[in-house]
N, C-alpha and C. Protein backbone atom coordinates (compact mmCIF):
# COMPACT_ATOMS: atom_id res chain seq x y z
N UNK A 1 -7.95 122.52 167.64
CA UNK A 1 -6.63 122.60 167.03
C UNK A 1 -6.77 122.75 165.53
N UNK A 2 -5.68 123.45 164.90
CA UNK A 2 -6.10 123.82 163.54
C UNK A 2 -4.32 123.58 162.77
N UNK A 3 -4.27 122.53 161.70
CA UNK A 3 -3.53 122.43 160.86
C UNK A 3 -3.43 123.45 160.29
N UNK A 4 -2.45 124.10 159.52
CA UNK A 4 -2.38 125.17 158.22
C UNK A 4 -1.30 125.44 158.19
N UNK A 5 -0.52 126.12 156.77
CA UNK A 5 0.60 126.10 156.13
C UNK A 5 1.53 127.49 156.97
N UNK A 6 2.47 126.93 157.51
CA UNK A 6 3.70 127.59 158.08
C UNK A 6 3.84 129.30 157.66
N UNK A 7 3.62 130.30 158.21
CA UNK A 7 4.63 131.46 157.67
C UNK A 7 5.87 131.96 158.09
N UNK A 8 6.50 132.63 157.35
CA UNK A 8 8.13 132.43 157.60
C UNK A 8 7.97 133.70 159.14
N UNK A 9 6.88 134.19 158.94
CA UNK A 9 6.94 135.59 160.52
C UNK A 9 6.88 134.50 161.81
N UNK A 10 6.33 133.19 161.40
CA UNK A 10 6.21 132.58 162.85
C UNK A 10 7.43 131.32 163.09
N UNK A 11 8.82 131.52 162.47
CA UNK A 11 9.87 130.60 162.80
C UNK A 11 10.39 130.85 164.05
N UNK A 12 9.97 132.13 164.66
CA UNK A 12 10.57 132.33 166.13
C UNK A 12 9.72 132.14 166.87
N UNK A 13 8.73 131.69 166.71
CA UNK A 13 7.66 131.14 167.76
C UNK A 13 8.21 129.86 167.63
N UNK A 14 8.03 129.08 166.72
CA UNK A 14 8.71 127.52 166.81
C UNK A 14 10.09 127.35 166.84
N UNK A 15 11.10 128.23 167.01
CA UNK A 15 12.14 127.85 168.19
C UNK A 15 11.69 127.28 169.27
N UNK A 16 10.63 128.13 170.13
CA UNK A 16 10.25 127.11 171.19
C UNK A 16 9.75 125.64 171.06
N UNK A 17 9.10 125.61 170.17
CA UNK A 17 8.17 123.91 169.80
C UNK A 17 9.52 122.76 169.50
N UNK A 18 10.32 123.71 168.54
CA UNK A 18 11.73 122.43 168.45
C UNK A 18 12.10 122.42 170.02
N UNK A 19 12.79 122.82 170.49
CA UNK A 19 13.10 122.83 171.64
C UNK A 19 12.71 122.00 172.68
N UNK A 20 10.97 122.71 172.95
CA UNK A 20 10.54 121.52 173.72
C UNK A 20 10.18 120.10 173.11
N UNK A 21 9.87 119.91 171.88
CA UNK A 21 9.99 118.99 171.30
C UNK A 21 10.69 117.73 171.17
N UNK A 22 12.45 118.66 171.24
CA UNK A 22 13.48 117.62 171.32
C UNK A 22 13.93 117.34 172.90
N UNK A 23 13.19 118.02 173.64
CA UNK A 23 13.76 117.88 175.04
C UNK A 23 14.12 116.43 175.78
N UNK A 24 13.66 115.55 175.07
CA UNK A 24 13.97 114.37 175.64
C UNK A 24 14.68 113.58 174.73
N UNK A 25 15.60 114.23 173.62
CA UNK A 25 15.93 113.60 173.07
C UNK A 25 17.34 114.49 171.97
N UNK A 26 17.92 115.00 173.32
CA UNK A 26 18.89 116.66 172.76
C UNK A 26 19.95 115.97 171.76
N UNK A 27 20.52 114.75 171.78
CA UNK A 27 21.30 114.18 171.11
C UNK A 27 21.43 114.55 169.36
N UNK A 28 19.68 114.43 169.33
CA UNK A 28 19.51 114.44 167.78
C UNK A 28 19.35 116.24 167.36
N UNK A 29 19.54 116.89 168.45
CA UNK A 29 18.68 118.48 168.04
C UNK A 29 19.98 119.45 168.05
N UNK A 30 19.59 120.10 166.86
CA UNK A 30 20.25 121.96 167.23
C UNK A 30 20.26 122.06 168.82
N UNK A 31 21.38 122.91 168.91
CA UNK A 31 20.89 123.71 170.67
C UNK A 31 20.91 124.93 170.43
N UNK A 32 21.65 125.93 170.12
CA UNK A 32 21.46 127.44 169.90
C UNK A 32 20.54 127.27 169.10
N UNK A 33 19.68 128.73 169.95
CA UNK A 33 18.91 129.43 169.01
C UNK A 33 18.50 130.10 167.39
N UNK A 34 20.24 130.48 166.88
CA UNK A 34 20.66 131.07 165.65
C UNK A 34 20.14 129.67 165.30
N UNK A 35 21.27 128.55 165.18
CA UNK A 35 21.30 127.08 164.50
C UNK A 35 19.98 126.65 164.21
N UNK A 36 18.96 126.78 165.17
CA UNK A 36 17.58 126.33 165.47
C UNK A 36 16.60 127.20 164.04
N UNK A 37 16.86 128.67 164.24
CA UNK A 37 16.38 129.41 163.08
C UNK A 37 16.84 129.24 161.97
N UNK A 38 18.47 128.67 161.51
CA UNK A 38 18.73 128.60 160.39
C UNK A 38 17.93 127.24 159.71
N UNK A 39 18.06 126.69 160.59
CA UNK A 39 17.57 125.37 160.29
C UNK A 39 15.55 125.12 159.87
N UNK A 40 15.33 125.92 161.01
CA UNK A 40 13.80 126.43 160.39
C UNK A 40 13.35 126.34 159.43
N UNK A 41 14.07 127.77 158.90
CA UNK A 41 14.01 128.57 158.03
C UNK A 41 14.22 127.95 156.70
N UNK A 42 15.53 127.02 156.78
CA UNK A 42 15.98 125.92 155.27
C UNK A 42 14.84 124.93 155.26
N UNK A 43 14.15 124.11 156.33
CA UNK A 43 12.71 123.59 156.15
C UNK A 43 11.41 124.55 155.81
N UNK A 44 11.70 125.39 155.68
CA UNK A 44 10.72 126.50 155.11
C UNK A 44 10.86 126.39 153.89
N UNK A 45 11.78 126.94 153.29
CA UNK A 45 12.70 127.49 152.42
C UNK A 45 12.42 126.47 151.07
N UNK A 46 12.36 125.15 151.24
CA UNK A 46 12.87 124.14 151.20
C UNK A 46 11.75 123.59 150.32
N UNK A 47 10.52 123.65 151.35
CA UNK A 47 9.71 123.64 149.97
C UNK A 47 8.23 124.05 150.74
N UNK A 48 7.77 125.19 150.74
CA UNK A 48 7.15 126.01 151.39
C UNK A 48 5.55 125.82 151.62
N UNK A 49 5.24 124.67 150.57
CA UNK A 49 3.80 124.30 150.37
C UNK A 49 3.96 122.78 151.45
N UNK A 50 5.03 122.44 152.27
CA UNK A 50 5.11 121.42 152.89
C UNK A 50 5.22 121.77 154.12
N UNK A 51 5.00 122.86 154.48
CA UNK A 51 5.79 122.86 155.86
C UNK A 51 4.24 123.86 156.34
N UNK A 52 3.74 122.84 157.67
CA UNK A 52 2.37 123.15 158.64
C UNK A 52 2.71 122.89 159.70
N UNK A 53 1.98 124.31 160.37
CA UNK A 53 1.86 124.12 161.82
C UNK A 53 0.85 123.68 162.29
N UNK A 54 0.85 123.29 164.18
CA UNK A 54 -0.35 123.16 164.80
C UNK A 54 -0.53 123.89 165.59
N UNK A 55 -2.08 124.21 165.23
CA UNK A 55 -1.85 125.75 166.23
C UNK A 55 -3.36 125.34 167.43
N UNK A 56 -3.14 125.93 168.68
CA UNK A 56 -4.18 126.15 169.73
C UNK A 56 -4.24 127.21 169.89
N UNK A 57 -5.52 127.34 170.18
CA UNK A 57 -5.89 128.94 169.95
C UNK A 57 -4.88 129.86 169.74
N UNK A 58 -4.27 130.69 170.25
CA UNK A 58 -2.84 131.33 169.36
C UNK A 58 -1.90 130.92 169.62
N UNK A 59 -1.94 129.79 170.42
CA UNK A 59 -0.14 129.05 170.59
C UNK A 59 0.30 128.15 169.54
N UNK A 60 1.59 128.24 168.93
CA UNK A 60 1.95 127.25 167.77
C UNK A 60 2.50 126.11 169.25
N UNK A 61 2.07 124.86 168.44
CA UNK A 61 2.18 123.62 169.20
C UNK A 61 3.24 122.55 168.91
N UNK A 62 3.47 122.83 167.25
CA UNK A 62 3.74 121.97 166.47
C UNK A 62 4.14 121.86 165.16
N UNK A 63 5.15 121.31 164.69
CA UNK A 63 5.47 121.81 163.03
C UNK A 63 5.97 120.38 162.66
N UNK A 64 5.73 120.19 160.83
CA UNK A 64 5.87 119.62 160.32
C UNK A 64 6.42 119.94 158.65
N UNK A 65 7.23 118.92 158.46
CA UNK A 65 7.89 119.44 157.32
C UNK A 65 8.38 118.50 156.24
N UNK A 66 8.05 118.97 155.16
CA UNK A 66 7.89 117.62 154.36
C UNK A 66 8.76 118.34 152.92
N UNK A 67 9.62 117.78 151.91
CA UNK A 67 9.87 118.16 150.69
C UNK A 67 9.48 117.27 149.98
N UNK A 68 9.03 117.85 149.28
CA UNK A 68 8.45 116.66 148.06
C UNK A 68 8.99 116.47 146.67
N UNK A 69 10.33 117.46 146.08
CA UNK A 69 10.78 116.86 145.38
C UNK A 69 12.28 116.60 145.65
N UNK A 70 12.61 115.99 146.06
CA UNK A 70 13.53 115.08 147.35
C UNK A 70 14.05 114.18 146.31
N UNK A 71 15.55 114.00 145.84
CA UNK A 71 16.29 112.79 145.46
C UNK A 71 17.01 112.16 146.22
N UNK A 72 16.98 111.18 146.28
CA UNK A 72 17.84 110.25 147.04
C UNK A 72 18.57 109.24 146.28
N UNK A 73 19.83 108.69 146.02
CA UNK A 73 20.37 108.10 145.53
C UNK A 73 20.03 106.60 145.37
N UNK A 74 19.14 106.12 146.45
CA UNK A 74 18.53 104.67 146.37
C UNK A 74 17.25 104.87 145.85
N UNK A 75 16.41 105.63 146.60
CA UNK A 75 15.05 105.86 145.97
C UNK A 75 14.62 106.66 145.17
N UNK A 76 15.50 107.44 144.86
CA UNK A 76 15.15 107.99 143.39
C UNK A 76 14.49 109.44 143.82
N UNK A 77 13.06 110.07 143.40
CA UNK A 77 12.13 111.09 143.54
C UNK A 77 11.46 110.32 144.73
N UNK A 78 11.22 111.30 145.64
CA UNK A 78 10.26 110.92 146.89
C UNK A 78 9.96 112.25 147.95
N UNK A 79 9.36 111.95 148.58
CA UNK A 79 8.77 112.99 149.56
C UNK A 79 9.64 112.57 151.01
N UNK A 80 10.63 113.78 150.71
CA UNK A 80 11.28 113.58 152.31
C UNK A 80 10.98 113.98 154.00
N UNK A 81 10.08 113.53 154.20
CA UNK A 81 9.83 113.57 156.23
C UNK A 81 10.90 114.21 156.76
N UNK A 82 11.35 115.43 156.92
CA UNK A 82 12.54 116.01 157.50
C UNK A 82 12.39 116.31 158.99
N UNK A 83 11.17 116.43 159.54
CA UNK A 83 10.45 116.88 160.80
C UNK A 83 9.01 116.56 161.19
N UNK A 84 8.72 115.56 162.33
CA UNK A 84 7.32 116.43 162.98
C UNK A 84 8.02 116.68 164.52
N UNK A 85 7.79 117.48 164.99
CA UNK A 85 7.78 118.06 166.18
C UNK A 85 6.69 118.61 166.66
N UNK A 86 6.38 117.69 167.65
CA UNK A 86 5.30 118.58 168.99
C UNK A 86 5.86 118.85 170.01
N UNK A 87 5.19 119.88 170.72
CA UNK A 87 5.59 120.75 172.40
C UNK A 87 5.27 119.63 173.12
N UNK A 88 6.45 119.50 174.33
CA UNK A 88 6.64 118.21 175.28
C UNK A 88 4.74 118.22 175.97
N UNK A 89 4.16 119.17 176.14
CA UNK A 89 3.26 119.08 177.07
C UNK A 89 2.42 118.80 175.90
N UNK A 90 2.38 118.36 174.82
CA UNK A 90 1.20 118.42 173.72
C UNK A 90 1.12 116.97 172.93
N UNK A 91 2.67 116.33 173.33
CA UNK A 91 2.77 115.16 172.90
C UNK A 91 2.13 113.66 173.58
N UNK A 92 1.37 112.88 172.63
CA UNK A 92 0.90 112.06 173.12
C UNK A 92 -0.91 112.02 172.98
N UNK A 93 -0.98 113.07 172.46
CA UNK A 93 -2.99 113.46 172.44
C UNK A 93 -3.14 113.25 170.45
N UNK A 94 -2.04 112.83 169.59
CA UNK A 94 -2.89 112.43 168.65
C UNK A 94 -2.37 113.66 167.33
N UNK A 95 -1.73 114.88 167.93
CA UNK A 95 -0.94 116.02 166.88
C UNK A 95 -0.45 115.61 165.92
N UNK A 96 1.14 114.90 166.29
CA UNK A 96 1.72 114.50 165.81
C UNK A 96 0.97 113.82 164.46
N UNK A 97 0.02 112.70 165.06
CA UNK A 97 -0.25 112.38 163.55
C UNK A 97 -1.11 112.76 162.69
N UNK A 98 -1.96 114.07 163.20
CA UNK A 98 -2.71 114.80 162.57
C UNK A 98 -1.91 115.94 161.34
N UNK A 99 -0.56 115.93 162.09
CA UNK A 99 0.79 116.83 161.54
C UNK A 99 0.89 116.33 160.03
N UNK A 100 1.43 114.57 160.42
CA UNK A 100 1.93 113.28 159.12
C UNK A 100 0.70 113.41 158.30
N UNK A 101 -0.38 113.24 159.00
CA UNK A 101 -1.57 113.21 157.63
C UNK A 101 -1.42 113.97 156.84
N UNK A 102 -1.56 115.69 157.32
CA UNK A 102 -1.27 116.27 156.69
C UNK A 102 -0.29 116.30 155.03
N UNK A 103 0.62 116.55 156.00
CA UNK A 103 1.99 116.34 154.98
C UNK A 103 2.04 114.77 153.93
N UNK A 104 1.13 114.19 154.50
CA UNK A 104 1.12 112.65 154.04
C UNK A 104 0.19 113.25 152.39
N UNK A 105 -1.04 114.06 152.81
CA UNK A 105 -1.91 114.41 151.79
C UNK A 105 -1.16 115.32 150.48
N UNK A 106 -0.54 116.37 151.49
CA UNK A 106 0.68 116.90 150.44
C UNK A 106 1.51 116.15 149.13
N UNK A 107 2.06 115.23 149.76
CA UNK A 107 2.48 114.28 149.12
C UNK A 107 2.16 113.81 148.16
N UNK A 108 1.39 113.36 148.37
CA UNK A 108 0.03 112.31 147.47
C UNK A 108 -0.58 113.27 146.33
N UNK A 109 -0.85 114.39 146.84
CA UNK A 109 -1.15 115.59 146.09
C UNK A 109 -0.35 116.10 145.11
N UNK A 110 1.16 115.93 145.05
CA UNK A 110 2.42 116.27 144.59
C UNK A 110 2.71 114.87 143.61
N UNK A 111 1.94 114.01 143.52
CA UNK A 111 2.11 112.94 142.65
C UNK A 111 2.86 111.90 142.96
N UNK A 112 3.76 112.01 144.64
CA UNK A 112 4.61 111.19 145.07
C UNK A 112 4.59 109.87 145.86
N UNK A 113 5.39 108.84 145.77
CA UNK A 113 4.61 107.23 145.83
C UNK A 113 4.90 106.60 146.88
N UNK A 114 6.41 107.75 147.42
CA UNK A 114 6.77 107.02 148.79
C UNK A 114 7.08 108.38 149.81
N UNK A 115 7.12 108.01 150.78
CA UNK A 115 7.63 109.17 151.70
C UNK A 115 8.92 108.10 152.31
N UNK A 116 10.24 109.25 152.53
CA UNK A 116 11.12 108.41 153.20
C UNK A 116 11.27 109.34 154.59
N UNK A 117 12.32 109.21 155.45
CA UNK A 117 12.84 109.74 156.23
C UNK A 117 14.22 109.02 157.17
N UNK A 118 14.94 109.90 158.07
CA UNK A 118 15.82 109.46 158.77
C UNK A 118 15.45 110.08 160.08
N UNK A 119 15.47 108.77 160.85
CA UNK A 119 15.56 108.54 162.46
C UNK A 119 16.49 108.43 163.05
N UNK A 120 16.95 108.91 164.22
CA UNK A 120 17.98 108.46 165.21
C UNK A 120 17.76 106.75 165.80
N UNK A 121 18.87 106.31 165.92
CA UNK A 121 18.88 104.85 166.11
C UNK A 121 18.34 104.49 167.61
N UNK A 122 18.63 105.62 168.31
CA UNK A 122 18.34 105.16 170.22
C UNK A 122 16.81 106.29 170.25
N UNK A 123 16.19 106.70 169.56
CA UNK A 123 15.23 107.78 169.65
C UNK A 123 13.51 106.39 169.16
N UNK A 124 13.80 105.53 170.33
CA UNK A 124 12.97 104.63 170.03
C UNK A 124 11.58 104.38 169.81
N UNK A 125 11.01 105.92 170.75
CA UNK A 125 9.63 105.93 170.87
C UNK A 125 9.55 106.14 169.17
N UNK A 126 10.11 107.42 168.52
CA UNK A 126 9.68 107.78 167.14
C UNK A 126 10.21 106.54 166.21
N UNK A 127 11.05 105.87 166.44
CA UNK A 127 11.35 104.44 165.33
C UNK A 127 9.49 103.68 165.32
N UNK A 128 9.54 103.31 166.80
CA UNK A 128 8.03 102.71 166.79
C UNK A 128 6.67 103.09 165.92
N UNK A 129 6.87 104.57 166.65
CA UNK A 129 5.88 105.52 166.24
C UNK A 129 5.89 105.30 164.61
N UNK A 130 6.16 105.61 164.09
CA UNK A 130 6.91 105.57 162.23
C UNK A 130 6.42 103.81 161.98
N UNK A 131 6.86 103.13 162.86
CA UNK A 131 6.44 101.69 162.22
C UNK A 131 4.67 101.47 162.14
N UNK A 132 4.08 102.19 163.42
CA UNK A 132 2.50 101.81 163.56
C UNK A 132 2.08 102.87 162.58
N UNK A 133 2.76 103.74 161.58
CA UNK A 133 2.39 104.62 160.61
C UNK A 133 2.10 103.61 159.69
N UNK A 134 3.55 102.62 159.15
CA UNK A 134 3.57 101.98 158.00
C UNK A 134 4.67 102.21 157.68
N UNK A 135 5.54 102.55 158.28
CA UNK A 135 6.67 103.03 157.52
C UNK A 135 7.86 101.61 157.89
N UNK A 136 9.03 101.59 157.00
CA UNK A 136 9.32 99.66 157.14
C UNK A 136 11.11 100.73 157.48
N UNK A 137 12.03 100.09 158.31
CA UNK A 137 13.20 100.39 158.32
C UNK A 137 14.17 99.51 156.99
N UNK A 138 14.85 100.27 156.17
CA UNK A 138 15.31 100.26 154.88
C UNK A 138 17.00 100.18 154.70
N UNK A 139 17.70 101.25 155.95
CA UNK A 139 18.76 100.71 155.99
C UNK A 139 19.63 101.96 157.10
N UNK A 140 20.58 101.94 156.89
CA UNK A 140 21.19 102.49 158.53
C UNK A 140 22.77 103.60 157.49
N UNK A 141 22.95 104.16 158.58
CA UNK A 141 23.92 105.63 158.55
C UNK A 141 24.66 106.20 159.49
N UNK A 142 25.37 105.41 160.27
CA UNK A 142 25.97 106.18 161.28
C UNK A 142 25.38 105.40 162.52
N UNK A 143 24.45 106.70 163.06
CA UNK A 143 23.33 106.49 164.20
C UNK A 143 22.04 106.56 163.70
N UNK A 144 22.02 107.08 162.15
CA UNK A 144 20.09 106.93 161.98
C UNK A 144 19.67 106.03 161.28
N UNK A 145 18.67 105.86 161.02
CA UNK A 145 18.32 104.61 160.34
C UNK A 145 17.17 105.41 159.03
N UNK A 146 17.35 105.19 158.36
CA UNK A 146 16.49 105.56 157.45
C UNK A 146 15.26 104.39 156.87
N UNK A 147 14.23 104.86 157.03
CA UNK A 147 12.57 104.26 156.90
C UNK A 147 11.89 104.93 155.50
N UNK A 148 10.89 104.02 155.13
CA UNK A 148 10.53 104.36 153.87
C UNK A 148 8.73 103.99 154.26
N UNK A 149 7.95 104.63 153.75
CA UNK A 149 6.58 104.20 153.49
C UNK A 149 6.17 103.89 151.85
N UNK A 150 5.62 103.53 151.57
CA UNK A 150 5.02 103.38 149.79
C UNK A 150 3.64 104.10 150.11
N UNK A 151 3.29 104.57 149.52
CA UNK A 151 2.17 105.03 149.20
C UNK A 151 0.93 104.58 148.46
N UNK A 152 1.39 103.92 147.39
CA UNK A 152 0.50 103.22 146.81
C UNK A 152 0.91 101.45 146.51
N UNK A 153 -0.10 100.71 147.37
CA UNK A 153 0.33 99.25 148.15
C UNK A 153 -0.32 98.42 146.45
């Protein structure tokens, strides 16, 4: 399997990866296709040195997406976690957090001290998942909960 930086020719291959990705969890996801590409495409867009796929031999598996100069009204400058998504049949072997490292290094690379993000409140496996990262739950929105990591302890 091979990490490396997103190109905008392969956002219609990862329509499928969101897709199967969110399949167990449609509540939180785009459903059309258009919506799915616009949305891509603005995590592309967005900040272009953050956003990696995972690829097997020529199948994309997996995407991840990170902005790194991200304001937030509580935390100030930070690196925002907007996405990891793996393919339902790919999840569970270890991607996923080969994805976060990634984007984690980005980060760190970009001079930034925390990574934040927002979770769905009933999407429990990834609340967990995010906690055995390091990441601490910070405060709530509706249905998501927003989590924070520090970077430098």
């Amino acid at each position: 399997m091979e990490i490396r930086r997103g190109r905008k020719g392969e956002i219609e291959k990862l329509i499928e990866v969101y897709q199967s990705g969110y399949s167990s969890m449609k509540r939180y996801a785009y459903h059309s296709p258009e919506r799915i590409k616009e949305y891509l495409l603005w995590l592309r867009e967005g900040d272009k040195n953050g956003f990696f796929v995972a690829q097997e031999g020529t199948q994309l598996i997996g995407f991840v997406s990170i902005h790194t100069q991200w304001w937030d009204r509580k935390e100030g400058k930070t690196a925002e976690l907007h996405e990891i998504v793996v393919k339902a049949e790919y999840q569970g072997k270890g991607i996923g957090k080969s994805l976060f490292e990634k984007a984690k290094d980005y980060a760190l690379s970009e001079g930034r001290d925390k990574i934040t993000l927002w979770v769905g409140e009933k999407n429990l496996r990834a609340r967990e998942w995010y906690k055995k990262l390091g990441f601490e739950e910070i405060g709530k929105s509706g249905e998501w909960i927003r989590m924070k990591l520090n970077l430098f302890r």
